[in-house]
PDB file of N, CA and C in Angstrom:
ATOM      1  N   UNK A   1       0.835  -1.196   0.000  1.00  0.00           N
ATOM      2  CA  UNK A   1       0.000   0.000   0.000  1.00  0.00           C
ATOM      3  C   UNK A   1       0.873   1.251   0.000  1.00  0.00           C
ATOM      4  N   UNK A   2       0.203   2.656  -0.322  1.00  0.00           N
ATOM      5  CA  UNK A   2       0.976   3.911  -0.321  1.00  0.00           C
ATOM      6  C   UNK A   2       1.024   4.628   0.399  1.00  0.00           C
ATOM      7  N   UNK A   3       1.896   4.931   0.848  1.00  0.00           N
ATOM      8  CA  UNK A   3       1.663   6.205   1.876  1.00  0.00           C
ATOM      9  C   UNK A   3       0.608   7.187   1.583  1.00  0.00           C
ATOM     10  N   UNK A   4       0.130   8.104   2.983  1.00  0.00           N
ATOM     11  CA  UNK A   4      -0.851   8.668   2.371  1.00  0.00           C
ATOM     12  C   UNK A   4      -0.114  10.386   1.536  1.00  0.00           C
ATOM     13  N   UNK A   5       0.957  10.009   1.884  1.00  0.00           N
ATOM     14  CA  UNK A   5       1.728  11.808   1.699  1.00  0.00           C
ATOM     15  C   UNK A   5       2.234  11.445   0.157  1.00  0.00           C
ATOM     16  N   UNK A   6       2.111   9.644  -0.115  1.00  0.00           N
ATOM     17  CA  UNK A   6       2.231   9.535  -1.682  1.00  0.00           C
ATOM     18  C   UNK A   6       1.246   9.088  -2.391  1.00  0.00           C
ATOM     19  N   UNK A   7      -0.273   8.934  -1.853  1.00  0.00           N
ATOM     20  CA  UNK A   7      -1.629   9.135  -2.197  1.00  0.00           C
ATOM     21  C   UNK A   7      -1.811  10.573  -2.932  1.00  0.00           C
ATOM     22  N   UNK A   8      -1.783  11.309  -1.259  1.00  0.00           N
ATOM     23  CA  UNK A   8      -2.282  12.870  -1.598  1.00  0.00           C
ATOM     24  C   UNK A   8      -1.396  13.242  -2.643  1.00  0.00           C
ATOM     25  N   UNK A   9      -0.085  13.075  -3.075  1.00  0.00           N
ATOM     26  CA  UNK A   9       0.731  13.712  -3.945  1.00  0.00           C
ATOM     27  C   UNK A   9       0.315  13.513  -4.998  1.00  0.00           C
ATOM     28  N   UNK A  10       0.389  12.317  -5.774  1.00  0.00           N
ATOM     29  CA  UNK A  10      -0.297  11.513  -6.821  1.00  0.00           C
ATOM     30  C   UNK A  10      -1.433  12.297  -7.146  1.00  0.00           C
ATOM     31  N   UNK A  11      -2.552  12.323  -6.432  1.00  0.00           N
ATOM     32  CA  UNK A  11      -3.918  12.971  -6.636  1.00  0.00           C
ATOM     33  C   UNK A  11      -3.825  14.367  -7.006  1.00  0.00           C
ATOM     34  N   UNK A  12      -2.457  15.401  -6.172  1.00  0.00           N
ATOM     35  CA  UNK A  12      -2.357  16.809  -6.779  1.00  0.00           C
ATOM     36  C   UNK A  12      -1.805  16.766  -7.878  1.00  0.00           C
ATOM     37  N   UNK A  13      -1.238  15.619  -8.114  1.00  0.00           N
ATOM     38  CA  UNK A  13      -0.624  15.818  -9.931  1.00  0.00           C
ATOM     39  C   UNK A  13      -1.055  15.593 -10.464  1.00  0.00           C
ATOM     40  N   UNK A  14      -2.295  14.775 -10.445  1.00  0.00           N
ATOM     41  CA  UNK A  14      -3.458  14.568 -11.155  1.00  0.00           C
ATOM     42  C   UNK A  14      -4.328  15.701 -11.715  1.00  0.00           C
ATOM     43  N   UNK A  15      -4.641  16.315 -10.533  1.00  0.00           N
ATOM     44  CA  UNK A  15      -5.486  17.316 -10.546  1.00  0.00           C
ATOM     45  C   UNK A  15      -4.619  18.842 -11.343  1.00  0.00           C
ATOM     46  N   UNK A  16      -3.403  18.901 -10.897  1.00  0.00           N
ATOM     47  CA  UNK A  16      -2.588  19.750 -11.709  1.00  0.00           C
ATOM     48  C   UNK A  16      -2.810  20.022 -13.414  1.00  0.00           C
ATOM     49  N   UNK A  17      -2.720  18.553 -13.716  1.00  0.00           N
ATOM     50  CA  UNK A  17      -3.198  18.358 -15.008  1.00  0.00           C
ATOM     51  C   UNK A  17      -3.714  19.033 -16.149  1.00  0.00           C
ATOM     52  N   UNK A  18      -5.343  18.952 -15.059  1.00  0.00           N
ATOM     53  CA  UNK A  18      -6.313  19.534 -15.483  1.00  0.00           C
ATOM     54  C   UNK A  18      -6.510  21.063 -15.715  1.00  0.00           C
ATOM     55  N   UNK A  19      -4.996  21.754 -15.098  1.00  0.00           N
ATOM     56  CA  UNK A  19      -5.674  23.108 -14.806  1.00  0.00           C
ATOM     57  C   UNK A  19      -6.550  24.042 -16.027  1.00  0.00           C
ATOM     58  N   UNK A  20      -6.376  23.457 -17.594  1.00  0.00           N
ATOM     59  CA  UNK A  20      -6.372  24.233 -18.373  1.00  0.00           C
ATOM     60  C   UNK A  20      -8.059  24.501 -18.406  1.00  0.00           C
ATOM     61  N   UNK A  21      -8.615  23.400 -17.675  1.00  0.00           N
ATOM     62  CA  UNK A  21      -9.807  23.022 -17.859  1.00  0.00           C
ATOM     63  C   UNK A  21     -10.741  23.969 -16.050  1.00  0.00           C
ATOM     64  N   UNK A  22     -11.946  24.671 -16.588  1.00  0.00           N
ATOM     65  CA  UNK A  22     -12.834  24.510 -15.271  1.00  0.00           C
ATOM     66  C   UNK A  22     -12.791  22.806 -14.221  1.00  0.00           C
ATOM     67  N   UNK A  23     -12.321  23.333 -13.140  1.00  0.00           N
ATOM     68  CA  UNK A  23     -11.833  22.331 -12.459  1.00  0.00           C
ATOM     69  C   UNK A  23     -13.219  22.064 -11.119  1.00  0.00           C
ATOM     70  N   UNK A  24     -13.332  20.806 -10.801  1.00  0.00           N
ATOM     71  CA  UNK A  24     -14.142  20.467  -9.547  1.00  0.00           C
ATOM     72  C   UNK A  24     -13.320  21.136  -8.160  1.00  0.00           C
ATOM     73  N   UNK A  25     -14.236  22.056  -7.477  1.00  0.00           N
ATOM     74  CA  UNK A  25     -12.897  22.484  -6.320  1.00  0.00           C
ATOM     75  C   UNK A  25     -13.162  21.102  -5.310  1.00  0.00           C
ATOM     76  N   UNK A  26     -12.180  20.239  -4.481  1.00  0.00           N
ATOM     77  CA  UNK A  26     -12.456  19.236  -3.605  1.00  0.00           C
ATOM     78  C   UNK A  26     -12.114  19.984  -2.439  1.00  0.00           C
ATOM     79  N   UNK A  27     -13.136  19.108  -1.669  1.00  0.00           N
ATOM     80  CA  UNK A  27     -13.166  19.601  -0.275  1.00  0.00           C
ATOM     81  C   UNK A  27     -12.266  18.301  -0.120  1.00  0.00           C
ATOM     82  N   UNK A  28     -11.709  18.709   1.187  1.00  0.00           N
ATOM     83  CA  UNK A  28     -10.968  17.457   1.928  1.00  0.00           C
ATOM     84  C   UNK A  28     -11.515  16.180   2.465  1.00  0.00           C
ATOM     85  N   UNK A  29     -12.892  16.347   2.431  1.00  0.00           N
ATOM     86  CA  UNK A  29     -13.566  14.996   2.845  1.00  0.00           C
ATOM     87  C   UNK A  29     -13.550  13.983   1.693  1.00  0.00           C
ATOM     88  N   UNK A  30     -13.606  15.469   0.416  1.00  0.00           N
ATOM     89  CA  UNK A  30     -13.880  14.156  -0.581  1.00  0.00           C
ATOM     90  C   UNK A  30     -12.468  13.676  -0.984  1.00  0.00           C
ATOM     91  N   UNK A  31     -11.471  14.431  -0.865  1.00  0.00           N
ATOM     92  CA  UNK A  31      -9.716  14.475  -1.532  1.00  0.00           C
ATOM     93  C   UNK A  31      -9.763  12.658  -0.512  1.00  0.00           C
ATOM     94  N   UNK A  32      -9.961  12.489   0.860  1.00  0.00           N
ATOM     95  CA  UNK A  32      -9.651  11.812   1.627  1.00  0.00           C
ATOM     96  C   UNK A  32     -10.531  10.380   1.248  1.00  0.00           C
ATOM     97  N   UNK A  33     -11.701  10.437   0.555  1.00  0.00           N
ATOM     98  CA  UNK A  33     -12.056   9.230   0.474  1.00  0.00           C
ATOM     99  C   UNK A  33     -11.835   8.818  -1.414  1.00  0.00           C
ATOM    100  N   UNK A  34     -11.298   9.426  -1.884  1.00  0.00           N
ATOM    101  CA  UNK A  34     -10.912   9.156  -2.886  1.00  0.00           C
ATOM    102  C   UNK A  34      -9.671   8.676  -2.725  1.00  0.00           C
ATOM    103  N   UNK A  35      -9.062   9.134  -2.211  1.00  0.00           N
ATOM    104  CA  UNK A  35      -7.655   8.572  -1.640  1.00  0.00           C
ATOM    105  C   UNK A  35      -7.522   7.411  -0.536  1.00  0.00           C
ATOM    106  N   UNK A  36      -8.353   7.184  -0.023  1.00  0.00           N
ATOM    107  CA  UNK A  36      -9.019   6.409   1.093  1.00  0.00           C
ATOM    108  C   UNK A  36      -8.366   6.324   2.152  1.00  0.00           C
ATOM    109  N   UNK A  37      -8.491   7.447   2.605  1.00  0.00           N
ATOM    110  CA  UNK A  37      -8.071   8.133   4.369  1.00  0.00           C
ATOM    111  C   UNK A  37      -9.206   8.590   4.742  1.00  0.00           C
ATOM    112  N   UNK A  38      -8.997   9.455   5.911  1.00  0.00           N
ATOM    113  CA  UNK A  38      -9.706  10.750   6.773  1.00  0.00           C
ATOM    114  C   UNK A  38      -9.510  11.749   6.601  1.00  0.00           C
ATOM    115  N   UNK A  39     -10.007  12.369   6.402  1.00  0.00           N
ATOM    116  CA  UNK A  39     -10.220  14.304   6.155  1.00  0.00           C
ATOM    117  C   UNK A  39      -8.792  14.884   7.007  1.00  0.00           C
ATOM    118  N   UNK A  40      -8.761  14.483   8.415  1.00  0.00           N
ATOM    119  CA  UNK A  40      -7.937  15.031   9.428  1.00  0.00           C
ATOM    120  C   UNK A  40      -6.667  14.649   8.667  1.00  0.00           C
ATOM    121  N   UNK A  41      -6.265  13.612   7.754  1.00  0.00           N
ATOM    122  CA  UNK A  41      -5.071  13.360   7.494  1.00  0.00           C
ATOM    123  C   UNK A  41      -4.667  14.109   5.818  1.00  0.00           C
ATOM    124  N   UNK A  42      -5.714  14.363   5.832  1.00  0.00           N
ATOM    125  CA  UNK A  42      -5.870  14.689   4.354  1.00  0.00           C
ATOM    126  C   UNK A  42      -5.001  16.616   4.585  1.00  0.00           C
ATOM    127  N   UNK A  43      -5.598  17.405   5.921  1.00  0.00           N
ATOM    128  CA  UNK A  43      -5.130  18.317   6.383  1.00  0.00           C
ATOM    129  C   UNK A  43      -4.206  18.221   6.656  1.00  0.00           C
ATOM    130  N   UNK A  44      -3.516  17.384   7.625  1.00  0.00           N
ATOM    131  CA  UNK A  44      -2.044  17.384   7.932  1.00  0.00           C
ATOM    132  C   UNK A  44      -1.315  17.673   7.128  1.00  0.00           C
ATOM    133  N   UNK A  45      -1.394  16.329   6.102  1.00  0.00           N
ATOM    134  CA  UNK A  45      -0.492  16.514   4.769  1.00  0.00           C
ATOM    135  C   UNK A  45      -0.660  17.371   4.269  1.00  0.00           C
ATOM    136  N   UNK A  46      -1.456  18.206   3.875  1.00  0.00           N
ATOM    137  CA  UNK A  46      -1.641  19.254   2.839  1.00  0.00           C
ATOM    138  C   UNK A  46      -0.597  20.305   3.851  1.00  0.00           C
ATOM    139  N   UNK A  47      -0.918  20.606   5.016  1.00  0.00           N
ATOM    140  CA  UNK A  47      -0.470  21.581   5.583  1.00  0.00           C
ATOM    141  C   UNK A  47       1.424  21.241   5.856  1.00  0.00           C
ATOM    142  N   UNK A  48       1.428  20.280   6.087  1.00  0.00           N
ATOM    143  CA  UNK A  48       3.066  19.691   5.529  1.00  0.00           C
ATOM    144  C   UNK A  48       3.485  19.887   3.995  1.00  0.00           C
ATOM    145  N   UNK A  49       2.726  19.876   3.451  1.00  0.00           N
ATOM    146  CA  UNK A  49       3.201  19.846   1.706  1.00  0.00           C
ATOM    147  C   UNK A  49       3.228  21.507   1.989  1.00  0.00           C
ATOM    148  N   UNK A  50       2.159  22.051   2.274  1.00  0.00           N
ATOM    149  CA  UNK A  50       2.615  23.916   1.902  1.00  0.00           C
ATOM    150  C   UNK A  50       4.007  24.252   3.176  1.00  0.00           C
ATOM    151  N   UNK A  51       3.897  23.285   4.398  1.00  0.00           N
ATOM    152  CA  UNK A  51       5.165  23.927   4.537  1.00  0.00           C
ATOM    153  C   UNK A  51       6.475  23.668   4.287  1.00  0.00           C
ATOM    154  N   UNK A  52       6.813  22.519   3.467  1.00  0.00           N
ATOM    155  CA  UNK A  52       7.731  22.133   2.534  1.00  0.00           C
ATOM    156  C   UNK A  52       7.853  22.966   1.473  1.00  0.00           C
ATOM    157  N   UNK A  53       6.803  24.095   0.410  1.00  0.00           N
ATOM    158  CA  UNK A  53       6.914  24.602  -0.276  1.00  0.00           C
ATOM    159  C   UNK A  53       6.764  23.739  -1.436  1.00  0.00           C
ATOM    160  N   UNK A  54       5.565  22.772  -1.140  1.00  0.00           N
ATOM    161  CA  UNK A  54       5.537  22.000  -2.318  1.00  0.00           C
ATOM    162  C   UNK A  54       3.938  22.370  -3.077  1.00  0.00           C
ATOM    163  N   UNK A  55       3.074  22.784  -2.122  1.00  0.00           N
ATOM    164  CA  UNK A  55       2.215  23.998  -2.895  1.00  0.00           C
ATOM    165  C   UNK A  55       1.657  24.708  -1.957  1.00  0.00           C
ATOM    166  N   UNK A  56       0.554  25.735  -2.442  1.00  0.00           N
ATOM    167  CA  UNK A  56       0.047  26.349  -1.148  1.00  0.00           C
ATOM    168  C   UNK A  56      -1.494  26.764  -1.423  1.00  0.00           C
ATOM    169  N   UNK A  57      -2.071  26.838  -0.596  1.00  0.00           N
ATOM    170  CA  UNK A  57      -3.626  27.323  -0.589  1.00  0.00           C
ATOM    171  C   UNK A  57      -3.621  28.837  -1.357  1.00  0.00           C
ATOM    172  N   UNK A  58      -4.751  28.602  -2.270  1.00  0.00           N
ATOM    173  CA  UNK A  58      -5.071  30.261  -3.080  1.00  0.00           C
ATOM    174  C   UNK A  58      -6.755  30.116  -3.307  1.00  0.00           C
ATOM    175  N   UNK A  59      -7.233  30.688  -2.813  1.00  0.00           N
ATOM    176  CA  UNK A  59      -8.785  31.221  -3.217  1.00  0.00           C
ATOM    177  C   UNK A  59      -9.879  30.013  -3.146  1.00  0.00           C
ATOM    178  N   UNK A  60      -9.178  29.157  -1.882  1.00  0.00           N
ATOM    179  CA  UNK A  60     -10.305  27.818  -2.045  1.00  0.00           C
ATOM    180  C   UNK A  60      -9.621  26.630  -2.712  1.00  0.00           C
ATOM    181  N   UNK A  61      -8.548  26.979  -3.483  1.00  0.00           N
ATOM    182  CA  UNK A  61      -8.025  26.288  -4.851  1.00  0.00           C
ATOM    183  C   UNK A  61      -6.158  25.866  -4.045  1.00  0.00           C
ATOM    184  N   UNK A  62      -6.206  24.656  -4.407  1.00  0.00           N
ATOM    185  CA  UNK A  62      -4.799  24.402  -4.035  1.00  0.00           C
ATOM    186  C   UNK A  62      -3.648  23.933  -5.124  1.00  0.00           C
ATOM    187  N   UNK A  63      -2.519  24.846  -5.085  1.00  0.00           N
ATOM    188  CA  UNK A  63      -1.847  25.472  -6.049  1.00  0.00           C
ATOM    189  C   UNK A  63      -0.336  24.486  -5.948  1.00  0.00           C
ATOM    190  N   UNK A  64       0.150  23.940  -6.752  1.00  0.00           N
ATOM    191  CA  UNK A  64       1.483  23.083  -6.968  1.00  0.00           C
ATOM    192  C   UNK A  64       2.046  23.915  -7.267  1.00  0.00           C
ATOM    193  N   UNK A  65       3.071  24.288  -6.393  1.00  0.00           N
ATOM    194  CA  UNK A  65       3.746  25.122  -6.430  1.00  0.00           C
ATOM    195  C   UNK A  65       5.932  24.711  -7.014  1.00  0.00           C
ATOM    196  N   UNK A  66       5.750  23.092  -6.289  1.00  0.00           N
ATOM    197  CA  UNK A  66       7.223  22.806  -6.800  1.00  0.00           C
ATOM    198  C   UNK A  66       6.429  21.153  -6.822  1.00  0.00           C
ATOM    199  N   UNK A  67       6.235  21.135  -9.102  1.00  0.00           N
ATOM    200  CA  UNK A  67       6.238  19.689  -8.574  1.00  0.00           C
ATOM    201  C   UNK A  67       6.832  18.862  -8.983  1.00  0.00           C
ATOM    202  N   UNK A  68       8.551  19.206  -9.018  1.00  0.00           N
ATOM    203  CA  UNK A  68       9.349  18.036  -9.081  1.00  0.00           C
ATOM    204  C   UNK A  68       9.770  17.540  -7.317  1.00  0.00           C
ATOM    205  N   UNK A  69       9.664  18.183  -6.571  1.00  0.00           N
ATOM    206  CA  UNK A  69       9.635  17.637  -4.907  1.00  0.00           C
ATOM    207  C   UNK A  69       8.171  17.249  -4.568  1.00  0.00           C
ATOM    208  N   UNK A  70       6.755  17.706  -5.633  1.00  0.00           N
ATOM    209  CA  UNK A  70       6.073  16.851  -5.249  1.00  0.00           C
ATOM    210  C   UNK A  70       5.617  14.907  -5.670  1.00  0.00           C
ATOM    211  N   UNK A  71       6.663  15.252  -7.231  1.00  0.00           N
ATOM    212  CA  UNK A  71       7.036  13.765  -7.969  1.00  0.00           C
ATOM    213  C   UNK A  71       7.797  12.663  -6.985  1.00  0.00           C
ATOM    214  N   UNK A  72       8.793  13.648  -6.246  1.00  0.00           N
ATOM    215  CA  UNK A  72       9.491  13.058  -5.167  1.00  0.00           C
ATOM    216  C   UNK A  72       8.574  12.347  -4.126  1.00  0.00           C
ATOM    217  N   UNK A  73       7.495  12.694  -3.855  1.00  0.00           N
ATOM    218  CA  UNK A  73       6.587  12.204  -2.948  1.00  0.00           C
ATOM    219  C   UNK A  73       5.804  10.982  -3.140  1.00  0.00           C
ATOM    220  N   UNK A  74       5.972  10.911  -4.310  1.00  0.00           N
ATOM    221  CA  UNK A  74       5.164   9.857  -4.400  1.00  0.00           C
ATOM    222  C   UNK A  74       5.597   8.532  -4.342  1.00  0.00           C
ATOM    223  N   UNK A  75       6.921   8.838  -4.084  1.00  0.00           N
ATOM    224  CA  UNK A  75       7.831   7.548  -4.137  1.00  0.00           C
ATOM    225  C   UNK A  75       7.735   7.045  -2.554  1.00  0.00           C
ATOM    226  N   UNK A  76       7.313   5.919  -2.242  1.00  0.00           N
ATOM    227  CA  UNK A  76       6.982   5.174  -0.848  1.00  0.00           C
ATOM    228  C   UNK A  76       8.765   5.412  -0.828  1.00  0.00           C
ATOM    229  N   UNK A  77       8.894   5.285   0.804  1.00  0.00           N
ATOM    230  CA  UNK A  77      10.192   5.346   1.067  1.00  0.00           C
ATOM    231  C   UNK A  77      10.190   4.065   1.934  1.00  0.00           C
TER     232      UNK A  77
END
């Protein structure tokens, strides 16, 4: 199985993707059962990824900010 800090990563590069496109905004309940965690963990990580500088919260919308350290994440260690 994956870590969840290489779940959540995976899923923002996913979603990165898409930016060109009107995007679904996810709430964390849903980021977490798509990923199949808990909301509470779904926060942690996120709030660890922005303070790594690997993206950061903008207008509701969460922004990849460096994602060759977030490619790095996805690798189970």
């Amino acid at each position: 199985l994956h870590t969840i800090r290489a779940r959540l990563a995976r899923f923002l590069l996913a979603q990165a993707e898409g930016v060109q496109q009107p995007s679904h905004r996810w709430t964390q309940a849903e980021i977490a059962a798509h990923i199949g965690t808990v909301r509470e963990m779904v926060g942690r990580t996120l709030r660890a990824f922005g303070a790594a500088g690997l993206i950061r919260r903008q207008g509701g919308q969460i922004v990849v900010v460096d994602r060759e350290g977030l490619e790095q994440e996805t690798v189970d260690a």
